[in-house]
N, C-alpha and C. Protein backbone atom coordinates (compact mmCIF):
# COMPACT_ATOMS: atom_id res chain seq x y z
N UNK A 1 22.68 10.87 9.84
CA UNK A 1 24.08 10.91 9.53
C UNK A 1 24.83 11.33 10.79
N UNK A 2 25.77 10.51 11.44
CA UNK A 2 26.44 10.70 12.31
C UNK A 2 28.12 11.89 11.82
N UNK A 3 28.11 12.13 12.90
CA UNK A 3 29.39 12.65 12.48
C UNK A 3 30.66 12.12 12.84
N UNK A 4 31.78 11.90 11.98
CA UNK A 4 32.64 11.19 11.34
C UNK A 4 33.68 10.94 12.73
N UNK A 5 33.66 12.28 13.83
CA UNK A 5 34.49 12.22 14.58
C UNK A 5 34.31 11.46 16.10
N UNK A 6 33.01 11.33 15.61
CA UNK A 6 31.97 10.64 16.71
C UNK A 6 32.05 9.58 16.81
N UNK A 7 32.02 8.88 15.60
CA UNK A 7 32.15 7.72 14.91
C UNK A 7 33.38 6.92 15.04
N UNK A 8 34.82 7.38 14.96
CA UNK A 8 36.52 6.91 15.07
C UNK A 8 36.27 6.75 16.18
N UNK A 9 35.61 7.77 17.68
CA UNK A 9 35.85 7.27 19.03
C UNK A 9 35.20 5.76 19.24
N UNK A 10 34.32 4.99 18.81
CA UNK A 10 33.74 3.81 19.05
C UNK A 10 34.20 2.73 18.58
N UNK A 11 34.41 1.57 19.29
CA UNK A 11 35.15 0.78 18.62
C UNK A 11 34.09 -0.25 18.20
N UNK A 12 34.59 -1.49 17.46
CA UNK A 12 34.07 -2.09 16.05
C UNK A 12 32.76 -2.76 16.67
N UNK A 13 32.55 -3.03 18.12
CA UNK A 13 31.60 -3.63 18.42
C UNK A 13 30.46 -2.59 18.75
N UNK A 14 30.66 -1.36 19.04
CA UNK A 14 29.98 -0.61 19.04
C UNK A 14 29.26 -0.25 17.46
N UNK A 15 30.31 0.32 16.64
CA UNK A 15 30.12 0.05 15.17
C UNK A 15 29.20 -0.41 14.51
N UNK A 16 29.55 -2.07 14.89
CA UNK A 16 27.95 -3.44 14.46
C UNK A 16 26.99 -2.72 14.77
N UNK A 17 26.92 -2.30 16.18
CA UNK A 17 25.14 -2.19 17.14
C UNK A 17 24.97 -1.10 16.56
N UNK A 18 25.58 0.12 16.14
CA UNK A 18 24.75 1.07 14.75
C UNK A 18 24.56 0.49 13.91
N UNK A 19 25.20 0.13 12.80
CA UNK A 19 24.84 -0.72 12.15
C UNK A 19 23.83 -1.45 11.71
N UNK A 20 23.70 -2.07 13.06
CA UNK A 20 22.48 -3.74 13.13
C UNK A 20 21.34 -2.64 13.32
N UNK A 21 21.12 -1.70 14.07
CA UNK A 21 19.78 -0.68 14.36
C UNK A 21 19.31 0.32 13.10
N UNK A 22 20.32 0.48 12.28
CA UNK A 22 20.02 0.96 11.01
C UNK A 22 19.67 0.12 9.81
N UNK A 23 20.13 -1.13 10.36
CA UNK A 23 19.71 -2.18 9.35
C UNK A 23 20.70 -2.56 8.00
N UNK A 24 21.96 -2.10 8.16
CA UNK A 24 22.77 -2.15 7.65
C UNK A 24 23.82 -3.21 7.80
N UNK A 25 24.41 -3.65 6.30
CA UNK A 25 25.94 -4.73 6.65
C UNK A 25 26.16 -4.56 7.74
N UNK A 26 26.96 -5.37 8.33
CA UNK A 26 28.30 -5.15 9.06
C UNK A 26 29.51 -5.84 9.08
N UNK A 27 29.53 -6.16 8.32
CA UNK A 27 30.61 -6.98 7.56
C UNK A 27 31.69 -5.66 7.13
N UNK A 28 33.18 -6.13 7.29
CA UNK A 28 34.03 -5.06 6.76
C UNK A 28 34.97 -4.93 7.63
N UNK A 29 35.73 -3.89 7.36
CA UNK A 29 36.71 -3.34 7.91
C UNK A 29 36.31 -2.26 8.95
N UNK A 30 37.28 -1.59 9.84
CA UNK A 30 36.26 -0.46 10.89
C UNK A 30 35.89 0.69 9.50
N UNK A 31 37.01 0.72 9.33
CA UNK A 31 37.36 1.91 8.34
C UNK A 31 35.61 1.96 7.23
N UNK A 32 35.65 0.79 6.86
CA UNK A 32 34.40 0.76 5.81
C UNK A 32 33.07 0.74 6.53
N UNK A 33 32.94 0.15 7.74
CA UNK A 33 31.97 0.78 8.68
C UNK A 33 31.61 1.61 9.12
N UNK A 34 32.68 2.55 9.51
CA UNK A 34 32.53 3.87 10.37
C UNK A 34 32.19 4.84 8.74
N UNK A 35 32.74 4.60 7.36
CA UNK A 35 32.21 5.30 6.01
C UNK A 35 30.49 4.83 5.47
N UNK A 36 30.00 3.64 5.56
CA UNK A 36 28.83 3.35 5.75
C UNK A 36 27.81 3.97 6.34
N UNK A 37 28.64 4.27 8.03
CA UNK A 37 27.46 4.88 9.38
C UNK A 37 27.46 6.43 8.52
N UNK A 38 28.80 7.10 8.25
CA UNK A 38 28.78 8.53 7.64
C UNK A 38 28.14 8.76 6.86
N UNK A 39 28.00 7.76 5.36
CA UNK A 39 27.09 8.09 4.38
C UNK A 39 25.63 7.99 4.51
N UNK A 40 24.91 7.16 5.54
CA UNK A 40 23.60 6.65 5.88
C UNK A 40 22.67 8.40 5.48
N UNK A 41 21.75 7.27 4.73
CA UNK A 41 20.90 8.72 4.55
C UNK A 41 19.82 8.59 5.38
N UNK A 42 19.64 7.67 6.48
CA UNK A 42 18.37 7.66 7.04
C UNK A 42 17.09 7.02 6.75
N UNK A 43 17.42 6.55 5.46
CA UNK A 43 15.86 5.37 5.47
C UNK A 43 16.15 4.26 5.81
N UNK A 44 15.88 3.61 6.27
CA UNK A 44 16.04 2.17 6.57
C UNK A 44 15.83 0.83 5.13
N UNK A 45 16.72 0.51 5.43
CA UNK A 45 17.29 -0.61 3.97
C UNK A 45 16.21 -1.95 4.32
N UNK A 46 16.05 -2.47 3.21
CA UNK A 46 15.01 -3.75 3.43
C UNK A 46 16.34 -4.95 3.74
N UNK A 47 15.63 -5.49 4.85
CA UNK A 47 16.37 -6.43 5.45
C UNK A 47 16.53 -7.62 4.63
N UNK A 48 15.45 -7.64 3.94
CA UNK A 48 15.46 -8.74 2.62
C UNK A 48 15.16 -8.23 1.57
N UNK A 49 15.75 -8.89 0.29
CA UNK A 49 15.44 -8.51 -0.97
C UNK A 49 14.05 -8.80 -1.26
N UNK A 50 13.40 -7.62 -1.58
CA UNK A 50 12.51 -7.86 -2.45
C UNK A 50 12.21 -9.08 -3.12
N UNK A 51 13.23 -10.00 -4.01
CA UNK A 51 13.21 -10.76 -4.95
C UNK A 51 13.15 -11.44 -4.18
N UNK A 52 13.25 -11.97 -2.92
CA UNK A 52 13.46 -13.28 -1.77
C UNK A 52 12.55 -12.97 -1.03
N UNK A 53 11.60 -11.91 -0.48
CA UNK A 53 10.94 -11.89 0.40
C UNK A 53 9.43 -12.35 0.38
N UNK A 54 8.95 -12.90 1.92
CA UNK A 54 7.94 -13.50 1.76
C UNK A 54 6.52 -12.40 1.21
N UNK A 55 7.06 -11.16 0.98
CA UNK A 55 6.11 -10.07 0.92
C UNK A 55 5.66 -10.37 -0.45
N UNK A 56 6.70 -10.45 -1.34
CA UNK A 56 6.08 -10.61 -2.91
C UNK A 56 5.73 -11.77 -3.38
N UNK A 57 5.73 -12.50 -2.34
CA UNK A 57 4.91 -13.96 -2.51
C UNK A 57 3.94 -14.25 -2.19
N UNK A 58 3.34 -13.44 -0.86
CA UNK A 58 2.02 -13.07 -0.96
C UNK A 58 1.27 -12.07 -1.53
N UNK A 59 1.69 -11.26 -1.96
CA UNK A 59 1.26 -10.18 -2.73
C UNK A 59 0.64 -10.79 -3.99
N UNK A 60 1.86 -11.80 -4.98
CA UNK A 60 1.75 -12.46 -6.06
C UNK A 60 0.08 -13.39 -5.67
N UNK A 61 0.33 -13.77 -4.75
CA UNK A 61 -0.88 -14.86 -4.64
C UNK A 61 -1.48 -13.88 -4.27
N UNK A 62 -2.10 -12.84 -3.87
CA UNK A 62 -3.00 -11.88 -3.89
C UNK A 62 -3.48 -11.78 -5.28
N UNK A 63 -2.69 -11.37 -6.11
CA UNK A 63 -2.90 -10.61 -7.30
C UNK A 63 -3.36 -11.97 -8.09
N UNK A 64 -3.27 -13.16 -7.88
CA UNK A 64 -3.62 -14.30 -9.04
C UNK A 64 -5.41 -14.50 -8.23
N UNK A 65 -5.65 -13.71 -6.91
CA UNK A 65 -7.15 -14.05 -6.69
C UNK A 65 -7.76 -13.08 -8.04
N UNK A 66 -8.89 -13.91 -8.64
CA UNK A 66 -9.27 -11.92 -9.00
C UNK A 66 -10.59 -11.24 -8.19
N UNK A 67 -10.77 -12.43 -7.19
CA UNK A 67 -12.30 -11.70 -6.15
C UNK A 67 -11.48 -10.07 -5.04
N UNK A 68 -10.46 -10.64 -5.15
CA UNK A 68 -10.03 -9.50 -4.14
C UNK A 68 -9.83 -8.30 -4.61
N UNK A 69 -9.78 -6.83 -4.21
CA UNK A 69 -10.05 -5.58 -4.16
C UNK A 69 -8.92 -4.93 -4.83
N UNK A 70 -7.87 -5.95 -4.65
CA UNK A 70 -6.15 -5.59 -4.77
C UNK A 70 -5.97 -5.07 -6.44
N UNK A 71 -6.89 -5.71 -7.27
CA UNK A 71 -6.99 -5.86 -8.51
C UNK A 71 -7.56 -3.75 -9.15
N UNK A 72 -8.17 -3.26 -8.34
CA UNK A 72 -8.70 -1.81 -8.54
C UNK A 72 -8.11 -0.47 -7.73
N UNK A 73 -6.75 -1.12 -7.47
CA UNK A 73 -6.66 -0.40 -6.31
C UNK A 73 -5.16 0.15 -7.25
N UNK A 74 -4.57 1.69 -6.76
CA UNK A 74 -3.33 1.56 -7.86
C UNK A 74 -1.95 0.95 -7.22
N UNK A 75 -0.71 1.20 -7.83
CA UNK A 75 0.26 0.57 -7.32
C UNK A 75 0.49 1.44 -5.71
N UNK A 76 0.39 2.81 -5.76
CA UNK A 76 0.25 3.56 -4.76
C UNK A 76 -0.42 3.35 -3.69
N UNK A 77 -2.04 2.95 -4.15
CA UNK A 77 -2.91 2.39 -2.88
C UNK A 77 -2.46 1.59 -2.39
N UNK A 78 -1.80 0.13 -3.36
CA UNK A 78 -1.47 -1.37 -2.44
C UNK A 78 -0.29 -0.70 -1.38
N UNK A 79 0.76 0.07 -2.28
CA UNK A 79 1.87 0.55 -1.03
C UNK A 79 1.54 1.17 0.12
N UNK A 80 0.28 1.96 0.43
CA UNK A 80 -0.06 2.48 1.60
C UNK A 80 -0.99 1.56 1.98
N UNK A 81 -1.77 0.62 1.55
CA UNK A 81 -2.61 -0.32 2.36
C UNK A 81 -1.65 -1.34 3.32
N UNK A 82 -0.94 -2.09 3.45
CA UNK A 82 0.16 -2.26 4.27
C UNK A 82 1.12 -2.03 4.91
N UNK A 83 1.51 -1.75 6.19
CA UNK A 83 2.71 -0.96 6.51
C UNK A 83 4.10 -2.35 6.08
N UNK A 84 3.92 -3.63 5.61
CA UNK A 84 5.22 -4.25 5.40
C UNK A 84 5.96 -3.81 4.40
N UNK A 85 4.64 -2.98 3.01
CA UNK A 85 5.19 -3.10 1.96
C UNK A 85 6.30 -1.39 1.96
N UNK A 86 6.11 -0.70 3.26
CA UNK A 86 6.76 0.43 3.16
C UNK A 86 8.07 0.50 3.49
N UNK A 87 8.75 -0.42 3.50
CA UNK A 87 10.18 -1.00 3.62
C UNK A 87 10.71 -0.88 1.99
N UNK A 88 10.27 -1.22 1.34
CA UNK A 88 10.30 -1.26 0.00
C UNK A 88 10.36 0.07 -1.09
N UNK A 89 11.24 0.86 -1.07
CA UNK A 89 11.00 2.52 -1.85
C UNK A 89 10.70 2.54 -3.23
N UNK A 90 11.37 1.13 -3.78
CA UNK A 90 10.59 0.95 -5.14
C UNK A 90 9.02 0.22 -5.58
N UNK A 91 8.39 0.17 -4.56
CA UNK A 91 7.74 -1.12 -4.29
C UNK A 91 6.39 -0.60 -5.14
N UNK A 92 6.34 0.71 -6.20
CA UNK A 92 5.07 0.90 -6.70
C UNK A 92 5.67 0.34 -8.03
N UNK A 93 7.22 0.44 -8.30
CA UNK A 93 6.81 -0.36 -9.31
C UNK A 93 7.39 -1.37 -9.55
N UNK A 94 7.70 -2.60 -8.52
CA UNK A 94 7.84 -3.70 -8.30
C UNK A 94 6.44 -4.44 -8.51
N UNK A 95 5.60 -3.70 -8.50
CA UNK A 95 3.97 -3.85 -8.37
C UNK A 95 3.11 -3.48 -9.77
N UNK A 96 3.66 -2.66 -10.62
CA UNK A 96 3.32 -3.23 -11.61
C UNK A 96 3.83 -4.36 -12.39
N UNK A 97 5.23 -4.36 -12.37
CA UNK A 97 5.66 -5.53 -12.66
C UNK A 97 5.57 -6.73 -12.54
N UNK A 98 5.08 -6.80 -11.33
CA UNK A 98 4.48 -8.21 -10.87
C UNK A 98 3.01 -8.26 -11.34
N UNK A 99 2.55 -7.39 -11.65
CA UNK A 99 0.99 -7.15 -12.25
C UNK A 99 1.01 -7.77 -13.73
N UNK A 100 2.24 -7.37 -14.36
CA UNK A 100 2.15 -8.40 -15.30
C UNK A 100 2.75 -9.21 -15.59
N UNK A 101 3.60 -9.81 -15.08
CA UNK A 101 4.31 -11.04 -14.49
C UNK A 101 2.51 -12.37 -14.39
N UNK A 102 1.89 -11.45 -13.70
CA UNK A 102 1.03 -12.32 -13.37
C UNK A 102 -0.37 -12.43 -14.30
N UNK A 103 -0.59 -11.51 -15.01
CA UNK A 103 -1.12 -11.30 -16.34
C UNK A 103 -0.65 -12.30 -17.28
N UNK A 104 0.52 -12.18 -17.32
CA UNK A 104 1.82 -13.14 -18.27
C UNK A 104 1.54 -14.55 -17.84
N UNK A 105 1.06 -14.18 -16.68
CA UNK A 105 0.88 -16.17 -16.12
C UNK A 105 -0.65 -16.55 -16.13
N UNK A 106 -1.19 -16.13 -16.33
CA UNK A 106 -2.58 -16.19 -16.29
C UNK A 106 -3.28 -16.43 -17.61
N UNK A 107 -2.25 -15.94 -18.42
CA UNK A 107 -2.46 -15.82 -20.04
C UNK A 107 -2.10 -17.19 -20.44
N UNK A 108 -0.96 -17.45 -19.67
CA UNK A 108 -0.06 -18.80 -20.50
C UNK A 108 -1.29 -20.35 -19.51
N UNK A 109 -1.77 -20.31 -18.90
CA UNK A 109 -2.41 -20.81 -18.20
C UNK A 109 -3.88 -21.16 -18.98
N UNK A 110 -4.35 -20.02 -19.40
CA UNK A 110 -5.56 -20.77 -20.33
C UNK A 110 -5.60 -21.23 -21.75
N UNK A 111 -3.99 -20.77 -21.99
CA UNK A 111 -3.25 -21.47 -23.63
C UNK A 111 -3.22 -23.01 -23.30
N UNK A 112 -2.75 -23.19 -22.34
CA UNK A 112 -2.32 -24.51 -21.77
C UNK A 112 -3.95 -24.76 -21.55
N UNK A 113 -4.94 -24.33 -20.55
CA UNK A 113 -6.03 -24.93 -20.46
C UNK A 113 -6.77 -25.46 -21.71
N UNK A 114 -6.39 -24.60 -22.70
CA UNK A 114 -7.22 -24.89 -24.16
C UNK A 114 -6.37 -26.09 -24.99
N UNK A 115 -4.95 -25.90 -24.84
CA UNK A 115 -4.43 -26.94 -25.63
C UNK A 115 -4.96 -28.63 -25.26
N UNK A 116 -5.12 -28.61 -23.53
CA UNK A 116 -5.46 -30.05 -22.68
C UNK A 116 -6.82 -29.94 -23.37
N UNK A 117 -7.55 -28.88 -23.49
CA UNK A 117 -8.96 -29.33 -23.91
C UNK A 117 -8.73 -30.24 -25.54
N UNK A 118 -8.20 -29.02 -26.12
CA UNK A 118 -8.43 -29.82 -27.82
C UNK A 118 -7.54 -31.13 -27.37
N UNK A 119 -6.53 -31.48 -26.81
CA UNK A 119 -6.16 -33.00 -27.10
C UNK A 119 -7.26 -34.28 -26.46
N UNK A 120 -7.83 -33.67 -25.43
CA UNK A 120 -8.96 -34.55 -24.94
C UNK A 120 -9.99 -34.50 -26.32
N UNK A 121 -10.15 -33.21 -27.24
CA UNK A 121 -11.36 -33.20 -28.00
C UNK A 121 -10.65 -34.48 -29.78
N UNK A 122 -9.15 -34.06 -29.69
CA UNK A 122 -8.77 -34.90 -30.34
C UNK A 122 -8.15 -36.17 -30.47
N UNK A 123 -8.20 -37.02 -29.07
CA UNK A 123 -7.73 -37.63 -28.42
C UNK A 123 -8.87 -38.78 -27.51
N UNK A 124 -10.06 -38.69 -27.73
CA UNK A 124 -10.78 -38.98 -26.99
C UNK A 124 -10.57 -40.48 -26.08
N UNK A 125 -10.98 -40.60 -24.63
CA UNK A 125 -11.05 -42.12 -23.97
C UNK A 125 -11.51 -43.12 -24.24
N UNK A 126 -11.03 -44.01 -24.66
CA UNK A 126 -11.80 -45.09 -25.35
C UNK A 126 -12.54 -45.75 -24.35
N UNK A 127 -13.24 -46.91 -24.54
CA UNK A 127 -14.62 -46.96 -23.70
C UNK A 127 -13.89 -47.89 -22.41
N UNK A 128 -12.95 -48.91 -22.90
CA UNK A 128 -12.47 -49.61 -21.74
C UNK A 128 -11.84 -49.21 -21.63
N UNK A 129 -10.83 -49.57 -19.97
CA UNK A 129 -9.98 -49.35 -19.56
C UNK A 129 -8.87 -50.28 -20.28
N UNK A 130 -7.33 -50.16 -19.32
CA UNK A 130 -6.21 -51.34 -20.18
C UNK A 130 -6.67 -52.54 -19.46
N UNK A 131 -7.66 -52.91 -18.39
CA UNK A 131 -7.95 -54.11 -18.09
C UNK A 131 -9.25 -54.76 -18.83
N UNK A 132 -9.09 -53.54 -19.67
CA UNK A 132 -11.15 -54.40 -20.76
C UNK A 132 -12.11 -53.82 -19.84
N UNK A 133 -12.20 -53.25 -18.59
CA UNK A 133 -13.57 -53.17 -18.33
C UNK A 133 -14.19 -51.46 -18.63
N UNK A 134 -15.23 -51.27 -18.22
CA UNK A 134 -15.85 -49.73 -18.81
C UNK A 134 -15.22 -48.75 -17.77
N UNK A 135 -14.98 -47.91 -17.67
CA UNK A 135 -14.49 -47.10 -17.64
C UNK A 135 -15.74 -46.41 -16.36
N UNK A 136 -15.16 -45.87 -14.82
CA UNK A 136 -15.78 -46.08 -14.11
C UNK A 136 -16.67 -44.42 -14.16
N UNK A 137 -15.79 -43.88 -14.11
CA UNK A 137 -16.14 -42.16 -14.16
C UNK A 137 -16.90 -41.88 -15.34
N UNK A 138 -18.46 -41.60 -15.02
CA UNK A 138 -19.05 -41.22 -16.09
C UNK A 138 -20.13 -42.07 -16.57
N UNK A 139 -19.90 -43.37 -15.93
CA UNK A 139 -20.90 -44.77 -16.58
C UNK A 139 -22.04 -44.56 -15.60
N UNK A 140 -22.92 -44.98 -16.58
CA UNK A 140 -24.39 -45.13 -15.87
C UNK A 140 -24.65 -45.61 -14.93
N UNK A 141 -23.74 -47.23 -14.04
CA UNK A 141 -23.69 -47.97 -13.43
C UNK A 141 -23.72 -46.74 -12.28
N UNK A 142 -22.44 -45.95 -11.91
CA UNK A 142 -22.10 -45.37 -11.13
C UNK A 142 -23.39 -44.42 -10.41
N UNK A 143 -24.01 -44.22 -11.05
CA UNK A 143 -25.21 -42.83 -10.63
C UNK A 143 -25.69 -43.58 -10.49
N UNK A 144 -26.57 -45.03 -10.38
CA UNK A 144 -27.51 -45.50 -10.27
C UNK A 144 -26.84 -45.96 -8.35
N UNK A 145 -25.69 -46.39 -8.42
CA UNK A 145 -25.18 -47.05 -7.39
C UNK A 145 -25.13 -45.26 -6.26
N UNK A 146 -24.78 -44.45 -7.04
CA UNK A 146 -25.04 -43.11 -5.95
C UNK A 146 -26.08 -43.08 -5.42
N UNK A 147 -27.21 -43.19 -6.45
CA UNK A 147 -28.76 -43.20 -5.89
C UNK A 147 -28.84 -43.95 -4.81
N UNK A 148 -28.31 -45.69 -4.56
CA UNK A 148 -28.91 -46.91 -4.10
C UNK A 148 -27.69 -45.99 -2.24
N UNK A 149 -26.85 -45.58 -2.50
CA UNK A 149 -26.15 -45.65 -1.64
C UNK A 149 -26.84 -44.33 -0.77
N UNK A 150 -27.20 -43.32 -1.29
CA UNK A 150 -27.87 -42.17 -0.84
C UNK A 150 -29.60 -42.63 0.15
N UNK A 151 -29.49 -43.74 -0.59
CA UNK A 151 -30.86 -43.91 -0.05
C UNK A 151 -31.00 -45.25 0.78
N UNK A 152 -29.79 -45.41 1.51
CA UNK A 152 -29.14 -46.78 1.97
C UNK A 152 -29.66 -47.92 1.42
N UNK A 153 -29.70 -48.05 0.34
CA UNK A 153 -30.34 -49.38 0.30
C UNK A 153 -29.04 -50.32 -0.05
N UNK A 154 -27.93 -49.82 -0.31
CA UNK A 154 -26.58 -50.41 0.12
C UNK A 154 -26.60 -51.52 1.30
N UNK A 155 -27.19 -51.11 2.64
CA UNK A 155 -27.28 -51.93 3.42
C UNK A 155 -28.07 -53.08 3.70
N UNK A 156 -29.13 -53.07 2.64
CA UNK A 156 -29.89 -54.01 2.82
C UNK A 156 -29.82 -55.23 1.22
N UNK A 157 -28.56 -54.80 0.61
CA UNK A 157 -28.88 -55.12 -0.33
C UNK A 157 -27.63 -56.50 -0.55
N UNK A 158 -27.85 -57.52 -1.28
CA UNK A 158 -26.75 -58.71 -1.02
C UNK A 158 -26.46 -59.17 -3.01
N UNK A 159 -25.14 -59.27 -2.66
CA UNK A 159 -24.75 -58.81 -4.25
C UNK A 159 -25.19 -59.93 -5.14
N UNK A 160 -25.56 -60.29 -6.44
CA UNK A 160 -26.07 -60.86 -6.88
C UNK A 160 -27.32 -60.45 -7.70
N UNK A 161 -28.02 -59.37 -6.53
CA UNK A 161 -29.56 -59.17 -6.34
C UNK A 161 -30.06 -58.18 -7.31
């Protein structure tokens, strides 16, 4: 916190460059600048929102692995395992929230995986395709032709045969 009288001697371009080093607006009037620099309590403001930053977008894709460590660790640990996330003063519980944000998505994800299953189970592929012929994925033809190709005989072989 600067003091107020310190502050009236500098003019508006000086102003900004506190400002910009505290990480603060600078947009305004002097008057609302030089009350800004006065009130500053000294932590430094996140330059980006939370809600916009690339931090909770990797974090999120952290938290949808479940091999990674991130998953046992508390909201406290993830905040001290990174120094980006210490910009952030709410950020332990931005972190549960996103914990189940992503719970919430993970859930709706195998509703959906199960619904695609039962319509395939009630829905089944009929044997041809819309041009009449069998259906390539899955036919016997195909594995036999993997075999012939694995074992080049592709190259020696002339169609007909």
């Amino acid at each position: 916190m600067q003091a107020t009288d310190n502050l009236e001697s500098k003019n508006v371009k000086e102003l900004n460059d506190l400002l910009k080093l505290k990480g603060l607006p600078v947009k305004g009037k002097r008057a609302e600048l030089i009350e800004r620099l006065s009130t500053y309590s000294g932590k430094p403001k996140p330059t980006v929102a939370w809600q916009c930053h690339n931090v909770k977008k990797d974090l999120r894709r952290a938290l949808m692995d479940p091999h990674l460590c991130l998953h046992k660790m508390s909201a406290k640990g993830i905040h001290n395992s990174d120094p980006k996330y210490k910009q952030y003063p709410l950020f332990q519980e931005y972190v549960v929230e996103l914990k189940k944000q992503v719970a919430e998505e993970k859930k709706s994800v195998e509703m959906d995986d199960l619904a695609a299953k039962m319509n395939l189970l009630s829905f089944p592929r009929s044997e041809l395709n819309k041009r009449g012929y069998p259906h390539w994925q899955g036919h016997a033809v195909k594995a036999l032709l993997e075999v012939d190709v694995a074992k080049n005989l592709h190259n020696t072989m002339c169609p007909g045969r």
